[in-house]
Structures are given as structure tokens and as C-alpha cells.
N, C-alpha and C. Protein backbone atom coordinates (compact mmCIF):
# COMPACT_ATOMS: atom_id res chain seq x y z
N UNK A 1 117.63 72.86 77.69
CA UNK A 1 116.86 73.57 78.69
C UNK A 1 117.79 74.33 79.62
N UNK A 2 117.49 75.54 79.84
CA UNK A 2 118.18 76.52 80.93
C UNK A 2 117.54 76.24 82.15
N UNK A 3 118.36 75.86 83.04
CA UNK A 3 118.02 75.59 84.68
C UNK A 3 117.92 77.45 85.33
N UNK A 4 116.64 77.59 86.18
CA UNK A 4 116.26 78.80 86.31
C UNK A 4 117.15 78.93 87.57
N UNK A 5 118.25 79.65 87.60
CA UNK A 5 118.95 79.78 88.71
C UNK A 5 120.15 81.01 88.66
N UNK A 6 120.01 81.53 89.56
CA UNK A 6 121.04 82.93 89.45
C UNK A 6 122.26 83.10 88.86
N UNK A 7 122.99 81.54 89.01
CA UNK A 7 124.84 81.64 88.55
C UNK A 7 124.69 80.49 87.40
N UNK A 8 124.72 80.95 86.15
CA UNK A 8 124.93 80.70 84.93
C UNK A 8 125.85 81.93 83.81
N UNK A 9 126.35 81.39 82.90
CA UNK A 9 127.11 82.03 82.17
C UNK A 9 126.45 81.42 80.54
N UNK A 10 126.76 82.63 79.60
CA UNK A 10 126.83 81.99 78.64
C UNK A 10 128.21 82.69 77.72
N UNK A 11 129.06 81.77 76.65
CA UNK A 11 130.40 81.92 77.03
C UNK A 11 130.13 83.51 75.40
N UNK A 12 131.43 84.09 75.62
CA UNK A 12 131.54 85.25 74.34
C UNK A 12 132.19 84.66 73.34
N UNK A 13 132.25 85.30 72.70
CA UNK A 13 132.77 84.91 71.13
C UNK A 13 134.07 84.34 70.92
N UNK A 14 135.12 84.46 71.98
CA UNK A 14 136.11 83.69 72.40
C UNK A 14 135.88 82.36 73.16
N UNK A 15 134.72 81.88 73.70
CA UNK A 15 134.68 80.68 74.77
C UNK A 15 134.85 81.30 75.40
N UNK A 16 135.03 82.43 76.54
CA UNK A 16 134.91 83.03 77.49
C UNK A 16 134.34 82.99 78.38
N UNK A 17 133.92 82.76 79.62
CA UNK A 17 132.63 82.82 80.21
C UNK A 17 133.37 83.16 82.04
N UNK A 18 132.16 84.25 82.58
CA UNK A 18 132.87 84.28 84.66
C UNK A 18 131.25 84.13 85.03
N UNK A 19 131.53 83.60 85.94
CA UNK A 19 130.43 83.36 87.09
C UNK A 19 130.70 83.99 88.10
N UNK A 20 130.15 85.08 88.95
CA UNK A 20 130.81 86.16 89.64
C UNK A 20 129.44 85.79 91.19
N UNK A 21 130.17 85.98 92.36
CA UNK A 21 128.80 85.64 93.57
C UNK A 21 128.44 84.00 93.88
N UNK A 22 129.39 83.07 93.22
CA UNK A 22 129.35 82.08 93.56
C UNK A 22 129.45 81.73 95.68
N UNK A 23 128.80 81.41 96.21
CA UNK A 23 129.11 81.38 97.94
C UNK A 23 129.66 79.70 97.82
N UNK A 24 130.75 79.75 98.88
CA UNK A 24 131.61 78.94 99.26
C UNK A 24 130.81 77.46 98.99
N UNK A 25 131.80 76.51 98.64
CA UNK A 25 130.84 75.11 98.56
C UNK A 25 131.02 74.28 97.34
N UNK A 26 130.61 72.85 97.42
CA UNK A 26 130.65 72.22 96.03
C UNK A 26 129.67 72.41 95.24
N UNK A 27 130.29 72.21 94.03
CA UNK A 27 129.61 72.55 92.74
C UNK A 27 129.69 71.68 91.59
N UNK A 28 128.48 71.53 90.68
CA UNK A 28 128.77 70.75 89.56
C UNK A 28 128.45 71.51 88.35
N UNK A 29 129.47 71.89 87.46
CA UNK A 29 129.09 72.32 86.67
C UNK A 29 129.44 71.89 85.30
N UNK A 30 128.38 72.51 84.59
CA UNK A 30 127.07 72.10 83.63
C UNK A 30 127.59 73.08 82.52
N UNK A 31 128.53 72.18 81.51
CA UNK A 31 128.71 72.47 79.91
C UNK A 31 127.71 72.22 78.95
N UNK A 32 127.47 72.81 78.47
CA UNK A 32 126.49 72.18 77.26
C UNK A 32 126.80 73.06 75.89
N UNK A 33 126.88 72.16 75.15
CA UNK A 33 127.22 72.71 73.67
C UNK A 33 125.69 71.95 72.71
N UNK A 34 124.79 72.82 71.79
CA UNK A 34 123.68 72.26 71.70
C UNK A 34 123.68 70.87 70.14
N UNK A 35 125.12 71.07 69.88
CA UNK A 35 125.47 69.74 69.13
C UNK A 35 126.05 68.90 69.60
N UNK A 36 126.83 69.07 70.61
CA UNK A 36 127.94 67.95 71.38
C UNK A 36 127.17 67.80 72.37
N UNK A 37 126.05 67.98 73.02
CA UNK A 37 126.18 67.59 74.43
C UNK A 37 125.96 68.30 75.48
N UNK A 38 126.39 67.41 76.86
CA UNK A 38 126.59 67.99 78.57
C UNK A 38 127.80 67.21 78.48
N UNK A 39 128.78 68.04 79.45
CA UNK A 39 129.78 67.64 79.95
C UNK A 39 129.98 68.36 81.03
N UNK A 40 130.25 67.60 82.48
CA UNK A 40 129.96 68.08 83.75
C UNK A 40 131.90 67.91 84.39
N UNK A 41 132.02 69.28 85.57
CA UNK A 41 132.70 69.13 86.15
C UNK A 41 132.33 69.55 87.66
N UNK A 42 133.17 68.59 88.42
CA UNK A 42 132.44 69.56 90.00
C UNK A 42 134.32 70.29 90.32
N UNK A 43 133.62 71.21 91.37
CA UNK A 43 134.20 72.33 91.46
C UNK A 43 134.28 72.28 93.04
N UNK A 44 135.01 72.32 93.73
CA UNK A 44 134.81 73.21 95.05
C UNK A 44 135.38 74.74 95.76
N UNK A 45 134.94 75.64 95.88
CA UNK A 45 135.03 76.98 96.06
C UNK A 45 135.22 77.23 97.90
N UNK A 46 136.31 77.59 98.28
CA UNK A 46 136.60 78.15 99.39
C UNK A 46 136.38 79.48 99.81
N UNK A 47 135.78 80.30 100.91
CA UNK A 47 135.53 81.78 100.65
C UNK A 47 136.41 82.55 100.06
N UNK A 48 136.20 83.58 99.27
CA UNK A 48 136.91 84.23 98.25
C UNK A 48 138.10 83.56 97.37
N UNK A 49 137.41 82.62 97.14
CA UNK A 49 138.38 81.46 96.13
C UNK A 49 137.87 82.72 94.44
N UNK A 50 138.85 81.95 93.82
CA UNK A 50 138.90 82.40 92.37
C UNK A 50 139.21 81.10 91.35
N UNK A 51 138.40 80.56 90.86
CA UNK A 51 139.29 79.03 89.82
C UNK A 51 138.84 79.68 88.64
N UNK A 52 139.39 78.76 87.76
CA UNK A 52 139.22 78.68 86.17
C UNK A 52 139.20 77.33 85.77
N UNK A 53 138.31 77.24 85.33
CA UNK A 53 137.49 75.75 84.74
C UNK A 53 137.57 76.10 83.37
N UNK A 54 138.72 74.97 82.83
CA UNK A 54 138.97 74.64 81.12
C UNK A 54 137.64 73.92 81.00
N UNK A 55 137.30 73.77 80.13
CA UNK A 55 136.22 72.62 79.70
C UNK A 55 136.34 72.03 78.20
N UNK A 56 136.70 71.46 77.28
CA UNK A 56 137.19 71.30 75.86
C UNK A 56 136.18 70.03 75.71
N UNK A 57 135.04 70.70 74.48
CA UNK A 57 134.48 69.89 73.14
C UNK A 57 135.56 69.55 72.54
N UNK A 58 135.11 68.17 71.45
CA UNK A 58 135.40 67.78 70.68
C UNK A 58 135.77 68.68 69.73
N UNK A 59 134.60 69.43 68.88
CA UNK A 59 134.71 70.21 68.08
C UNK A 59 135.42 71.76 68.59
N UNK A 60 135.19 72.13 69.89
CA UNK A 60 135.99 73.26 70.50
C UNK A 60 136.05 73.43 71.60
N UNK A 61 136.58 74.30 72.35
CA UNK A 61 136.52 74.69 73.62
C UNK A 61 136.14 76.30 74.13
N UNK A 62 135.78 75.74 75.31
CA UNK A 62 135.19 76.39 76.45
C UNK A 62 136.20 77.07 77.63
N UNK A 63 136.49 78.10 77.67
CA UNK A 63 137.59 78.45 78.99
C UNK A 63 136.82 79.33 79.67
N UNK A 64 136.81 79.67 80.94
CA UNK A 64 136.67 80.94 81.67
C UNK A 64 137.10 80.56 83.45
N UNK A 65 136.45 81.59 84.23
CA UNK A 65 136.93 81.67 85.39
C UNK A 65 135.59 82.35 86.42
N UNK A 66 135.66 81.77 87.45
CA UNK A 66 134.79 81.92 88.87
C UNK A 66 135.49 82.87 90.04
């Protein structure tokens, strides 16, 4: 299920994925691969912060940046 909410990504053909307009604050975010799973990380974002959240399946991985 897709949570109806403005800052979601879905990743490109590399595992790729940016979330762009994130506002300052903690965050949990929400991997999902629709054979492996959820796998969650929280995040916290300072004003005009920039991170990159690895995230690695079993079977592959997930990279991008906020």
C-alpha cells in the first residue's frame, strides 16, 4: 500500500531515488521491496540539510539522497 502523502520516491533503474522539500525534523523512512519486505530507517533533517540514506535488501539495494 502507498501512504497518500507528498514526499515519497520511487527508486530508477539504478536504485536511485531523491526526496526533494523535505521541512526540517525527524523522519522514518519507509523501504519496501514487494518480495522482501519493509525496512525502516529514521532520519533527522536540519534546515537545508542534504543526507543520503543507503538502504540494502537482501536480494539488492536501494541508494539515493534527500
Amino acid at each position: 500500500n502507498v501512504i497518500k502523502n507528498p514526499f515519497y520516491a520511487v527508486t530508477d533503474k539504478n536504485g536511485k531515488y531523491e526526496i526533494k522539500g523535505l521541512p526540517p525534523g525527524t523522519y522514518t523512512i519507509a523501504f519496501v521491496q514487494e518480495k522482501l519486505g519493509e525496512q525502516t530507517q529514521q532520519v533527522t533533517l536540519a534546515p537545508k540539510d542534504s543526507k543520503t540514506i543507503d538502504q540494502t535488501f537482501k536480494a539488492g539495494a536501494a541508494a539515493g539522497s534527500m
